[in-house]
N, C-alpha and C. Protein backbone atom coordinates (compact mmCIF):
# COMPACT_ATOMS: atom_id res chain seq x y z
N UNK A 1 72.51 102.94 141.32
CA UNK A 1 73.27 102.32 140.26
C UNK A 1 73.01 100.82 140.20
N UNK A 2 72.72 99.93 141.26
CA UNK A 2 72.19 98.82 141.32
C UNK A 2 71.20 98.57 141.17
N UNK A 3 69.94 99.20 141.20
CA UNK A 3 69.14 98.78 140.62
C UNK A 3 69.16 99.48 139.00
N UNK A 4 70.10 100.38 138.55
CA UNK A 4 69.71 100.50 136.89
C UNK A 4 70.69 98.60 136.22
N UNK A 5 71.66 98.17 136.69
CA UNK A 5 71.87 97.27 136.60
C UNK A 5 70.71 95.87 136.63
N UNK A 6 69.94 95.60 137.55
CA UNK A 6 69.30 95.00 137.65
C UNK A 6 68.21 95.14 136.71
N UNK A 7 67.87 96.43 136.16
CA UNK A 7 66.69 96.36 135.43
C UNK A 7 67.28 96.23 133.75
N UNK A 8 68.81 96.01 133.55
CA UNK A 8 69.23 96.09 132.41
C UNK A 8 69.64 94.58 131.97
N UNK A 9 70.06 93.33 133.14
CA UNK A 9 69.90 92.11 133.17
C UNK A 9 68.23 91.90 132.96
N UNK A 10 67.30 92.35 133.85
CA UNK A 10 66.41 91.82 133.42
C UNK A 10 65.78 92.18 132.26
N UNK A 11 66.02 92.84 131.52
CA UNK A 11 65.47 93.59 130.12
C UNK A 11 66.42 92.52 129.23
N UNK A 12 67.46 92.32 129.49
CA UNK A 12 68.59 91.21 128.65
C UNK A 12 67.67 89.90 128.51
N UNK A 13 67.55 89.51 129.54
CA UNK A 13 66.78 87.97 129.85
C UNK A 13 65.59 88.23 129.27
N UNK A 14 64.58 88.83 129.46
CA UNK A 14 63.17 89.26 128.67
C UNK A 14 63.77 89.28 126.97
N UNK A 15 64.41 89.64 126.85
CA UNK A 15 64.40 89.82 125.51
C UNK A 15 65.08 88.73 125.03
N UNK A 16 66.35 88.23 125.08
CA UNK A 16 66.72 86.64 124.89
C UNK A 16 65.21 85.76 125.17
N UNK A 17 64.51 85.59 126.27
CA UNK A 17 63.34 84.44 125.87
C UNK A 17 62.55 85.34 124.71
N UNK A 18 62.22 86.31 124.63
CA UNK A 18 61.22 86.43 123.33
C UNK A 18 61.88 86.47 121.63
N UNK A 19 63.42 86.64 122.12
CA UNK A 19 63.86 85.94 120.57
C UNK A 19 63.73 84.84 120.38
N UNK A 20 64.10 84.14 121.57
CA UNK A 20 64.34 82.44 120.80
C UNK A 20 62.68 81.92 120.96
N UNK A 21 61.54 82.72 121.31
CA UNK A 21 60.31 82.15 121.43
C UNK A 21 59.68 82.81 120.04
N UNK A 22 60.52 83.81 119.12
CA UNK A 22 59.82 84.30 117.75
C UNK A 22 60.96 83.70 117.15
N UNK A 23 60.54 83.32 116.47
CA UNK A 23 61.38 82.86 115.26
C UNK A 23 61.70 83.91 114.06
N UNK A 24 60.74 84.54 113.86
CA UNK A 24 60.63 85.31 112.82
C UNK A 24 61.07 86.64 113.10
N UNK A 25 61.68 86.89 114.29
CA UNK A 25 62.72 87.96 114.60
C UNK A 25 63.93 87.95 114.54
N UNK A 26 64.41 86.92 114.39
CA UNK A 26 65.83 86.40 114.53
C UNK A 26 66.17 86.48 112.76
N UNK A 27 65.12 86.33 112.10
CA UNK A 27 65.08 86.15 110.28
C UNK A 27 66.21 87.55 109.86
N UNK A 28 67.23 87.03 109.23
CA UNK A 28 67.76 88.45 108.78
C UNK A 28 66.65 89.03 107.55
N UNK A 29 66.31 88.22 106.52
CA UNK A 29 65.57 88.86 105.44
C UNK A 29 66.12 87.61 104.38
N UNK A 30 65.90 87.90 103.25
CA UNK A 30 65.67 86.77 102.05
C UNK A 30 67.45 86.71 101.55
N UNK A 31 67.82 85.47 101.34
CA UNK A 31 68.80 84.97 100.70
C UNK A 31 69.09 85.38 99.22
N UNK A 32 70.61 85.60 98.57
CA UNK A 32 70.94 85.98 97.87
C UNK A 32 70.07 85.14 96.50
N UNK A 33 69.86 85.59 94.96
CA UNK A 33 69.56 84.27 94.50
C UNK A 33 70.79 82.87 94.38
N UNK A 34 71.94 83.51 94.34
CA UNK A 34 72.93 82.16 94.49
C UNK A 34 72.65 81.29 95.94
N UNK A 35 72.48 81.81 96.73
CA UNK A 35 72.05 80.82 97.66
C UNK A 35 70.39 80.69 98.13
N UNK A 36 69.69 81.01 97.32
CA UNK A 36 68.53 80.49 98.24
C UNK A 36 68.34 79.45 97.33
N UNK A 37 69.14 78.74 96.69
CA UNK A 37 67.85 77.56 95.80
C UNK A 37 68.81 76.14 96.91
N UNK A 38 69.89 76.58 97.17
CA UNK A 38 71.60 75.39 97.54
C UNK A 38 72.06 75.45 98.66
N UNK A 39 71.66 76.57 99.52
CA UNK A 39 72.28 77.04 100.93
C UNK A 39 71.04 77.34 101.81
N UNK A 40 71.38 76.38 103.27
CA UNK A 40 70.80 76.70 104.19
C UNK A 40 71.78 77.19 105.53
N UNK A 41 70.48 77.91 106.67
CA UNK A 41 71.45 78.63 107.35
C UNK A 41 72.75 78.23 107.77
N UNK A 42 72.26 76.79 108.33
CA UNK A 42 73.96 75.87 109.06
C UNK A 42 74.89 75.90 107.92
N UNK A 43 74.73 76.18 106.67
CA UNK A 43 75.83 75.97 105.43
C UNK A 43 76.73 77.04 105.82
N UNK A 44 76.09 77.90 106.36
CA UNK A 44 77.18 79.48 106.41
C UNK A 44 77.56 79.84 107.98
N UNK A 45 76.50 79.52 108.61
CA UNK A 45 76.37 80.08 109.99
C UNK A 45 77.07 78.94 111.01
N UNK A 46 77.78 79.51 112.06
CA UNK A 46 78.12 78.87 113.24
C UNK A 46 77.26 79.37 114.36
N UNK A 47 76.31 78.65 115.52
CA UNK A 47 75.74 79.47 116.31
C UNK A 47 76.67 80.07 117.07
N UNK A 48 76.01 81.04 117.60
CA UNK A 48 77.06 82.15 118.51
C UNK A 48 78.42 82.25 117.78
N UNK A 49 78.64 82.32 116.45
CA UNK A 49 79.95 82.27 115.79
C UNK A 49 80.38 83.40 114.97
N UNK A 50 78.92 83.34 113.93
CA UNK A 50 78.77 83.85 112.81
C UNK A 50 79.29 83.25 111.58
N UNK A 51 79.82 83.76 111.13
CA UNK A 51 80.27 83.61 109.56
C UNK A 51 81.82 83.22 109.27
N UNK A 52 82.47 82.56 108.73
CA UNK A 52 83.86 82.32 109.21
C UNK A 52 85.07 82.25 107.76
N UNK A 53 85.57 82.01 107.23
CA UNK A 53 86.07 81.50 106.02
C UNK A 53 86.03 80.15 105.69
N UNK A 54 85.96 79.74 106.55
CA UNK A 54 86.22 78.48 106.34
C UNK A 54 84.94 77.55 106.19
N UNK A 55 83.62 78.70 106.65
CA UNK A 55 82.48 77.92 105.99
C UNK A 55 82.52 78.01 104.74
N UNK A 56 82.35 79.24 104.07
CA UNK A 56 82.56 79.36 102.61
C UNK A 56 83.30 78.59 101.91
N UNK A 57 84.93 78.06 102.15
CA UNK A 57 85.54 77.32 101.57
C UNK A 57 85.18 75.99 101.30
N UNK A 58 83.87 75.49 102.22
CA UNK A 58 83.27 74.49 102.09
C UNK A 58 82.81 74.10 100.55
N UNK A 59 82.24 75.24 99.99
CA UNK A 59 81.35 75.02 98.78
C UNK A 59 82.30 75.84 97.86
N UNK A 60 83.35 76.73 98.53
CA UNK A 60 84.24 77.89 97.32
C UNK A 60 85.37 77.46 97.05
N UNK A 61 85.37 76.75 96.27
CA UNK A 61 87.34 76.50 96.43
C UNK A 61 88.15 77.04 95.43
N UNK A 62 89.28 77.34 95.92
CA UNK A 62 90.12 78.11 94.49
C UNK A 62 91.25 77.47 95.33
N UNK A 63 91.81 76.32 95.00
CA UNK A 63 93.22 76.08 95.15
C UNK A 63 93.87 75.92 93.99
N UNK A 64 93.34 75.52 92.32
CA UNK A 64 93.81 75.29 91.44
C UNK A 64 93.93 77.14 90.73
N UNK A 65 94.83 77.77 90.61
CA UNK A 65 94.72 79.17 90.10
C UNK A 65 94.55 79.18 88.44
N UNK A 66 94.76 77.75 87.40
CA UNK A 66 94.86 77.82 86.10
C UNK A 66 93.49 77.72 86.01
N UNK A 67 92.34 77.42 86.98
CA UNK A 67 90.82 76.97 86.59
C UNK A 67 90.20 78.89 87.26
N UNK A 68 90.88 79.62 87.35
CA UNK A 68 89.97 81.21 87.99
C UNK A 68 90.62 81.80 87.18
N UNK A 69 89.92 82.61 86.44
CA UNK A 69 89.87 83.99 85.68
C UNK A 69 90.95 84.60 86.12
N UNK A 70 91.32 85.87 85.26
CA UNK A 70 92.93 86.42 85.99
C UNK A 70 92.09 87.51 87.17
N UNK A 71 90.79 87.97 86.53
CA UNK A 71 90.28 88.89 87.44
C UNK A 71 89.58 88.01 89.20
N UNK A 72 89.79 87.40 89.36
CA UNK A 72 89.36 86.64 90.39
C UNK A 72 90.98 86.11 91.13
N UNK A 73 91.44 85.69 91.03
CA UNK A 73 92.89 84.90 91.56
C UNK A 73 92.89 85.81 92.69
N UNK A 74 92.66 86.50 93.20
CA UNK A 74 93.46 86.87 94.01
C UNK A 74 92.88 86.43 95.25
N UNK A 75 91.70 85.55 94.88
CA UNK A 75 90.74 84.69 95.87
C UNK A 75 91.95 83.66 96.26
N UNK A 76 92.90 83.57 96.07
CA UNK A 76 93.70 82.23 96.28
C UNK A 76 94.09 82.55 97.88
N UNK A 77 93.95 83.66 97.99
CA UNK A 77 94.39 83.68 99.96
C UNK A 77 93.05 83.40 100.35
N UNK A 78 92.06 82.85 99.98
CA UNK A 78 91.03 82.20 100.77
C UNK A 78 91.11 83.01 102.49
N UNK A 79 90.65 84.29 102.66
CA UNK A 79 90.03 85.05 103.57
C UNK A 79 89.79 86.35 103.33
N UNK A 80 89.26 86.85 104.32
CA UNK A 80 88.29 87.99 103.94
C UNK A 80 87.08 87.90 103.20
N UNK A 81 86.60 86.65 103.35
CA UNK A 81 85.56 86.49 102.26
C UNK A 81 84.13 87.23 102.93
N UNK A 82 83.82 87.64 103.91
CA UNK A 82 82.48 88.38 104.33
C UNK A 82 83.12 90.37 104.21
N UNK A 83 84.37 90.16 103.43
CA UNK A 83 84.63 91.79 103.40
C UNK A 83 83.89 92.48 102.13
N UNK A 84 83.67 91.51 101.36
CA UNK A 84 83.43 91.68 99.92
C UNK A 84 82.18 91.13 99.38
N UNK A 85 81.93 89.95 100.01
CA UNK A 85 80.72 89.31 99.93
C UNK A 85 79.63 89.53 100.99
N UNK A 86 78.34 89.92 100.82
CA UNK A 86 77.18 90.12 101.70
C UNK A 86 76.22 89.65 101.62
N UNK A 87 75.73 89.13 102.63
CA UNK A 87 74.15 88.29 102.25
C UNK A 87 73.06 89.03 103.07
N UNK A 88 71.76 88.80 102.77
CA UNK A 88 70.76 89.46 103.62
C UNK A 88 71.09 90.74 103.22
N UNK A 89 71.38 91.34 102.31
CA UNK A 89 71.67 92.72 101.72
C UNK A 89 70.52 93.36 101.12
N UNK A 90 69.15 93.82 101.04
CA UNK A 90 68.64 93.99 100.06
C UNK A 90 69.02 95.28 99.38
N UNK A 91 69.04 95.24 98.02
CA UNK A 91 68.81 96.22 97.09
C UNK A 91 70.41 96.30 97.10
N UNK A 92 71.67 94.94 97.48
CA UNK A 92 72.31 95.03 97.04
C UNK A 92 73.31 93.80 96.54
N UNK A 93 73.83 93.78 95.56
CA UNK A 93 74.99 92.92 95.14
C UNK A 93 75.50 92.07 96.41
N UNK A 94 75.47 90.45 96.20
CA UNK A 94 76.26 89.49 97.24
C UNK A 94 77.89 89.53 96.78
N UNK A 95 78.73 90.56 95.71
CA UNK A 95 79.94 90.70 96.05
C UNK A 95 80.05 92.44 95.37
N UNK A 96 81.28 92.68 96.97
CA UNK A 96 81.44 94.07 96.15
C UNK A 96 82.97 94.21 96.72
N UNK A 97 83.46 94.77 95.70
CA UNK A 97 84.98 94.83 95.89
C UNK A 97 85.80 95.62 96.32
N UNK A 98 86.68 95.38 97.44
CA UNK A 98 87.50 96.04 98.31
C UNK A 98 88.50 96.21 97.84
N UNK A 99 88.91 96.99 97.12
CA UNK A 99 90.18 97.16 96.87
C UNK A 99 91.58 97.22 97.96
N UNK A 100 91.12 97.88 99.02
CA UNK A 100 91.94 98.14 100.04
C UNK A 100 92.29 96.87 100.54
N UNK A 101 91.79 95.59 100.41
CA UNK A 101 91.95 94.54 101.03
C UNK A 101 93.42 93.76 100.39
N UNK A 102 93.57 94.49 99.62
CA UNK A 102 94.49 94.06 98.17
C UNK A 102 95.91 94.00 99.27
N UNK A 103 97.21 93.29 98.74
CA UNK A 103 98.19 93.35 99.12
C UNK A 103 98.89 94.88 98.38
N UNK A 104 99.37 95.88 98.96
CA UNK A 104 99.69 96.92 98.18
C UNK A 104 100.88 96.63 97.00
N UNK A 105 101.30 95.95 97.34
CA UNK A 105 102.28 95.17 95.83
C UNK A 105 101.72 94.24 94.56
N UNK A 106 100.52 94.31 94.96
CA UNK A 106 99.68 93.28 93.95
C UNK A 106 99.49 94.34 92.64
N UNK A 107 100.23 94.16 91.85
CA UNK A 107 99.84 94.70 90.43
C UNK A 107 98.61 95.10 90.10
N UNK A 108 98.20 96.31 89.57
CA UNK A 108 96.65 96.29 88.94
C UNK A 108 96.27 95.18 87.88
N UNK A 109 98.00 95.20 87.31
CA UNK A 109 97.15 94.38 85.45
C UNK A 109 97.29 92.99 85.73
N UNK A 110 97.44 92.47 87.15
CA UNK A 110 97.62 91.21 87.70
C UNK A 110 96.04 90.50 87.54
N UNK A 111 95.03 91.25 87.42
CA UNK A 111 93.72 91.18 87.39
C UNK A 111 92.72 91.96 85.90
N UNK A 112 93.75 93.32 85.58
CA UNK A 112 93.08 94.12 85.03
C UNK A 112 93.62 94.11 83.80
N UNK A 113 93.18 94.19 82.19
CA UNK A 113 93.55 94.34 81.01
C UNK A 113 94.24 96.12 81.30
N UNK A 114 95.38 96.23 80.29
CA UNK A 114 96.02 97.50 80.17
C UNK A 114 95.37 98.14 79.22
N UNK A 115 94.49 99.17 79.22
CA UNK A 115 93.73 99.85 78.00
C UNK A 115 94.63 100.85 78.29
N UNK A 116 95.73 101.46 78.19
CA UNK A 116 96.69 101.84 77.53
C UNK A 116 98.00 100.92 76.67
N UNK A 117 97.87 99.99 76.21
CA UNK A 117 98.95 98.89 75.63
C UNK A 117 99.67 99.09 75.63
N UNK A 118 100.26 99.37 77.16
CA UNK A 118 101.72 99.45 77.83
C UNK A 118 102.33 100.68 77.50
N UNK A 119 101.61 101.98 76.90
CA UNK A 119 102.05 103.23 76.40
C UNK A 119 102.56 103.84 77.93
N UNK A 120 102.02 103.80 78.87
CA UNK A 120 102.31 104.37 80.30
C UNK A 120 103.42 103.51 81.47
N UNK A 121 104.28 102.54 81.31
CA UNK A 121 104.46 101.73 81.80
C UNK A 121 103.22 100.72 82.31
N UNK A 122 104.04 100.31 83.55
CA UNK A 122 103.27 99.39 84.43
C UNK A 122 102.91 99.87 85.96
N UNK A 123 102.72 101.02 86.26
CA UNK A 123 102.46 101.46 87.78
C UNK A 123 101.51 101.99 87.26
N UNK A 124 100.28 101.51 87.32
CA UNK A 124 98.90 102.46 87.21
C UNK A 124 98.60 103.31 88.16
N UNK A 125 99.21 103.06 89.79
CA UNK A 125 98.78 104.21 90.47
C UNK A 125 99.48 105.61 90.38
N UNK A 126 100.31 105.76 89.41
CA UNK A 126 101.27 106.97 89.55
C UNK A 126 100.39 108.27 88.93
N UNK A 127 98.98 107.39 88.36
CA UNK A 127 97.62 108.08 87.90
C UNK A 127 96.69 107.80 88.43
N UNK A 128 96.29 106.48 88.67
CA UNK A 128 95.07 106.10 89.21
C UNK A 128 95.38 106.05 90.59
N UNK A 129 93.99 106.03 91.17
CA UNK A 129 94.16 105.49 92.85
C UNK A 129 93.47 104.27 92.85
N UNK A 130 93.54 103.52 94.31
CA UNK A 130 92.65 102.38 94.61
C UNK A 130 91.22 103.09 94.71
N UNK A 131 91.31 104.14 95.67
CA UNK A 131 89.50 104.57 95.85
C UNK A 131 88.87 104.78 94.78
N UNK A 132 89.57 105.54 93.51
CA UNK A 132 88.90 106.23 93.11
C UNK A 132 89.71 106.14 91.12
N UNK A 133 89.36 105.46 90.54
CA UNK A 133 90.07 105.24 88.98
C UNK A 133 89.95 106.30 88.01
N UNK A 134 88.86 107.15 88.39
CA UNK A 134 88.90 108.33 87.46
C UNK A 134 89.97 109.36 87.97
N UNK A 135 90.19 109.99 86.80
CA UNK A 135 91.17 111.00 86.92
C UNK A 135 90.92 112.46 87.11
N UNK A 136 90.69 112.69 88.42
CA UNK A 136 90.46 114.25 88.50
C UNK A 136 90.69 115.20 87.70
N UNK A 137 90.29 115.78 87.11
CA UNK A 137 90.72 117.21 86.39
C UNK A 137 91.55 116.82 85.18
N UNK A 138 91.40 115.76 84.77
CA UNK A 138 91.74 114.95 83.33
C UNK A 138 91.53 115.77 81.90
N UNK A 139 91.96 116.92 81.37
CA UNK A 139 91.77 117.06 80.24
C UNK A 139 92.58 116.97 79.10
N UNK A 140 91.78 116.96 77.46
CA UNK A 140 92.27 116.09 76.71
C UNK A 140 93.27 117.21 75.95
N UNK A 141 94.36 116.66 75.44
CA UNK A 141 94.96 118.25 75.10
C UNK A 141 94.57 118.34 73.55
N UNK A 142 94.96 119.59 73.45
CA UNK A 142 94.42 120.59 72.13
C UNK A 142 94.17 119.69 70.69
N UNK A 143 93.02 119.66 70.16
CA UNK A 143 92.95 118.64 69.01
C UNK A 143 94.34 119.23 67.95
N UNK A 144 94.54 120.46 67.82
CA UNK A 144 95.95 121.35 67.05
C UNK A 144 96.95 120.61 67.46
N UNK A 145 97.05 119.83 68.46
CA UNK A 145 98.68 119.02 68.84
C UNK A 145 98.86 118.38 67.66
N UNK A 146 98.22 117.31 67.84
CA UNK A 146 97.95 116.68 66.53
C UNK A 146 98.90 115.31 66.80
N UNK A 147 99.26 115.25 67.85
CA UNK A 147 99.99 114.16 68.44
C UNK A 147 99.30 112.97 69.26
N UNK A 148 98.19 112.26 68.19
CA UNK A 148 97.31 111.03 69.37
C UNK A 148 97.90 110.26 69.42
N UNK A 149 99.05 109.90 69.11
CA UNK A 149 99.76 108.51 68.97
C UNK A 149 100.73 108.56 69.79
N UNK A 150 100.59 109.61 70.93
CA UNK A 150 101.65 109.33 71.82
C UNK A 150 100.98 108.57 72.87
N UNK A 151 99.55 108.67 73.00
CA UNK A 151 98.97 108.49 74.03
C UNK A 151 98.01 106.90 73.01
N UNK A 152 97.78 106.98 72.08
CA UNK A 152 96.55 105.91 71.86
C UNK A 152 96.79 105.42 70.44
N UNK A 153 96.84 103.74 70.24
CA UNK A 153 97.54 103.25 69.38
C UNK A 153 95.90 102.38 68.46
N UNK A 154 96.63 102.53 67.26
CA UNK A 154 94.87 102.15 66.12
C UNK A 154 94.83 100.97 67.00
N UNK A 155 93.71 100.41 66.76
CA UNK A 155 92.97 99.21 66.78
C UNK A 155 93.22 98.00 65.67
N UNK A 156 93.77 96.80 66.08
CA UNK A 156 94.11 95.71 64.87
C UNK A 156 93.66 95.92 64.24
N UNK A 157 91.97 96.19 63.93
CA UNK A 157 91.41 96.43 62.86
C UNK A 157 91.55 97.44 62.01
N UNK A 158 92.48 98.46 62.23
CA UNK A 158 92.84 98.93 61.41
C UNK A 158 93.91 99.02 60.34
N UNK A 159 94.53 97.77 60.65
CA UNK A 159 95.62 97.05 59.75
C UNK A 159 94.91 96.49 58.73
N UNK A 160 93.78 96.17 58.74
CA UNK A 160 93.02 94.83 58.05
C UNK A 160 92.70 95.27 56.39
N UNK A 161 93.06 94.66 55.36
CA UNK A 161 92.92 95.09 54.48
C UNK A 161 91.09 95.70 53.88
N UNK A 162 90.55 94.17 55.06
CA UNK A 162 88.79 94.65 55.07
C UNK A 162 88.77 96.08 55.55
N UNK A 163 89.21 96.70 56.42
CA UNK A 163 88.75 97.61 57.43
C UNK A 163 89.14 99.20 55.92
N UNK A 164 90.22 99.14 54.82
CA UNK A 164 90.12 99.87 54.27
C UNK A 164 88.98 99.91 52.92
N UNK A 165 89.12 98.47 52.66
CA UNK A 165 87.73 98.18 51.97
C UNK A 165 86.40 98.87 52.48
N UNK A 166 86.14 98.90 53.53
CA UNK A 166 85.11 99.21 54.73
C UNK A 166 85.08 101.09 54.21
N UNK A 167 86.14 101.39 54.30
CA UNK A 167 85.83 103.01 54.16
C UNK A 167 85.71 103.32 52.20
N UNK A 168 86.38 102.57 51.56
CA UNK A 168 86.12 102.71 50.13
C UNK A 168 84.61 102.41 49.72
N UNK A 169 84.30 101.31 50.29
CA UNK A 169 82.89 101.29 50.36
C UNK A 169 81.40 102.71 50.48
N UNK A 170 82.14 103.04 51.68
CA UNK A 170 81.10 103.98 52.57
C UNK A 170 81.31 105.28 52.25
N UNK A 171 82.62 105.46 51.28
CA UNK A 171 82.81 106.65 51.21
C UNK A 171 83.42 106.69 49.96
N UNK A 172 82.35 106.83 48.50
CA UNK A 172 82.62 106.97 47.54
C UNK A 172 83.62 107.71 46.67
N UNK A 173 83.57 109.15 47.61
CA UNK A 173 84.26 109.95 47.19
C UNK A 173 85.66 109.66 46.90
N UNK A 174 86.14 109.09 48.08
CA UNK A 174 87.88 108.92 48.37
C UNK A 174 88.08 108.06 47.40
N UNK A 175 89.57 108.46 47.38
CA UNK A 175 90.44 107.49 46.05
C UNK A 175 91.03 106.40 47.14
N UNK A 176 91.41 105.33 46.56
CA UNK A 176 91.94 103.88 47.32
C UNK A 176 93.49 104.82 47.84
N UNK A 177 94.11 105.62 46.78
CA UNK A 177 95.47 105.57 47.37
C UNK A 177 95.47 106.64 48.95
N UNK A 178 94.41 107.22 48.86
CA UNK A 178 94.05 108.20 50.22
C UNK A 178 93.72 107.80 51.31
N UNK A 179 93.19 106.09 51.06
CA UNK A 179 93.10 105.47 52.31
C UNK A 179 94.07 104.89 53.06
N UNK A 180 94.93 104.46 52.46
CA UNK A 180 96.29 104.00 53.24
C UNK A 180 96.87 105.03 53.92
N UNK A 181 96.88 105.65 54.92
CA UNK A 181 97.15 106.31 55.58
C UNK A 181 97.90 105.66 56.37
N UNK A 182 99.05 106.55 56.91
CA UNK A 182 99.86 106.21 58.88
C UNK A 182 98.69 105.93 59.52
N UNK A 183 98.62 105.02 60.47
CA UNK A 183 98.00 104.91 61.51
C UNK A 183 97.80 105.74 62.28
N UNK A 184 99.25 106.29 62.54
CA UNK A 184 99.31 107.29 63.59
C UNK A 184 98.58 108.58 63.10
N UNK A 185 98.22 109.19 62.23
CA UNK A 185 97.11 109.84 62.01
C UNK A 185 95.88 109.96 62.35
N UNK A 186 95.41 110.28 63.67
CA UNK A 186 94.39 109.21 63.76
C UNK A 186 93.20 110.92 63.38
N UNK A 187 93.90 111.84 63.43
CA UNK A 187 92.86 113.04 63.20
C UNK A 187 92.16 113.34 61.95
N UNK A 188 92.62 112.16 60.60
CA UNK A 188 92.43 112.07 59.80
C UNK A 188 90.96 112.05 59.88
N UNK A 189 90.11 111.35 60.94
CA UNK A 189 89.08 110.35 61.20
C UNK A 189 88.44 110.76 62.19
N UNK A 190 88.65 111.04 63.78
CA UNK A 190 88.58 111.43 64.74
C UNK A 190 88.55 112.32 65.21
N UNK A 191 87.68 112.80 66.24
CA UNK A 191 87.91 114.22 66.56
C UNK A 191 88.08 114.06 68.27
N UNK A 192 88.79 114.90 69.01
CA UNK A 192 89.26 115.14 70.26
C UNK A 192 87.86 115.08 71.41
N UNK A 193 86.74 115.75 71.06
CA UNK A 193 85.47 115.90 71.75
C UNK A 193 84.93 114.10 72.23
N UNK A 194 84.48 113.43 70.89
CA UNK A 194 83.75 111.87 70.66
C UNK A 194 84.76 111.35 70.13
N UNK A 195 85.26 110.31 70.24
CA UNK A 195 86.11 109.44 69.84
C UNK A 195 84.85 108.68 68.31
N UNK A 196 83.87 108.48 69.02
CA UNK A 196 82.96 107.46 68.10
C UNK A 196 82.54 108.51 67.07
N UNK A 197 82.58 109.87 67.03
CA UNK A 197 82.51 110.87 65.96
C UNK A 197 83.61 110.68 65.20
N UNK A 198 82.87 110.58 63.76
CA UNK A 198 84.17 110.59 62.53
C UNK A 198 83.58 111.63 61.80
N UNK A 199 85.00 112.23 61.11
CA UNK A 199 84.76 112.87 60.32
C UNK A 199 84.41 112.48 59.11
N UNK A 200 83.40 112.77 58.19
CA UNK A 200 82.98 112.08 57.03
C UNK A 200 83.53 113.19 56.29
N UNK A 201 84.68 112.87 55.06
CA UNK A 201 85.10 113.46 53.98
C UNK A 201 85.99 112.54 53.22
């Protein structure tokens, strides 16, 4: 047992002098393009340290929250920044997002637009998850309901006096008083399968 020890120090020491005598072993691989034109290694690296937050905060700062996007703020706890961000990655993205890192009380729409316009409340996970935003086994119910307006509300543009101009135009046939329609109709137009499928009549 003492000598497998001895031959595992000396394999340690052999190999420590032939790193620090290659240089080009120690190379992780090529810099992100945000940092290879502005960042050198000491910008990020501590020896024997690694990577820290507080290098990053050097060049990253978010203390003002009215100057960051709503989808970014949540950078304001300034850490975790190597959970999300990667360098020396090839063939991948220098940020990718952890959801799990999130405070579990942090709102989704604290970051995220509501593409339901508040038709569902405000707890998106009572549908969605963090892992995973699609909805398992999600289907759309029977185009015969005939009820889309419980779930999905027109588009401004369909208030717009242009937007009925737009179909008098394109669709000779129809009389002006047939275009004013409820909104909430939306099957008038639409079909359950393609949303971007209209019915032309």
């Amino acid at each position: 047992m003492k000598i497998l020890h001895i031959i595992m120090a000396l394999f340690l020491i052999l190999f420590s002098i032939w790193l620090f005598s290659n240089e080009q072993a120690a190379q992780p691989g090529q810099l992100s393009s945000m940092h290879r034109e502005n960042a050198s290694c000491n910008d990020c690296h501590v020896p024997w340290r690694g990577i820290s937050d507080e290098m990053c905060l050097n060049c990253h700062e978010f203390y003002d929250p009215s100057q960051l996007r709503p989808t970014i703020r949540f950078h304001l706890a300034e850490k975790n920044c190597v959970a999300c961000h990667k360098e020396h990655a090839p063939m991948q993205k220098i940020s990718r997002m952890d959801h799990t890192l999130l405070h579990q009380d942090l709102g989704c729409k604290t970051c995220h637009l509501d593409p339901h316009d508040r038709l569902f409340g405000n707890d998106c996970r009572v549908c969605h998850s963090i892992n995973k935003w699609k909805i398992d086994g999600f289907r759309h119910p029977s185009e015969d309901r005939g009820n889309c307006n419980k779930c999905h509300r027109a588009p401004r543009s369909h208030g717009y006096s242009e937007f009925q101009s737009m179909i008098l135009a394109t669709h000779p046939s129809i009389k002006s008083e047939d275009v004013e329609v409820d909104l909430r109709q939306c099957r008038r137009c639409h079909v359950t399968h393609d949303w971007r499928h209209l019915r032309m009549r």
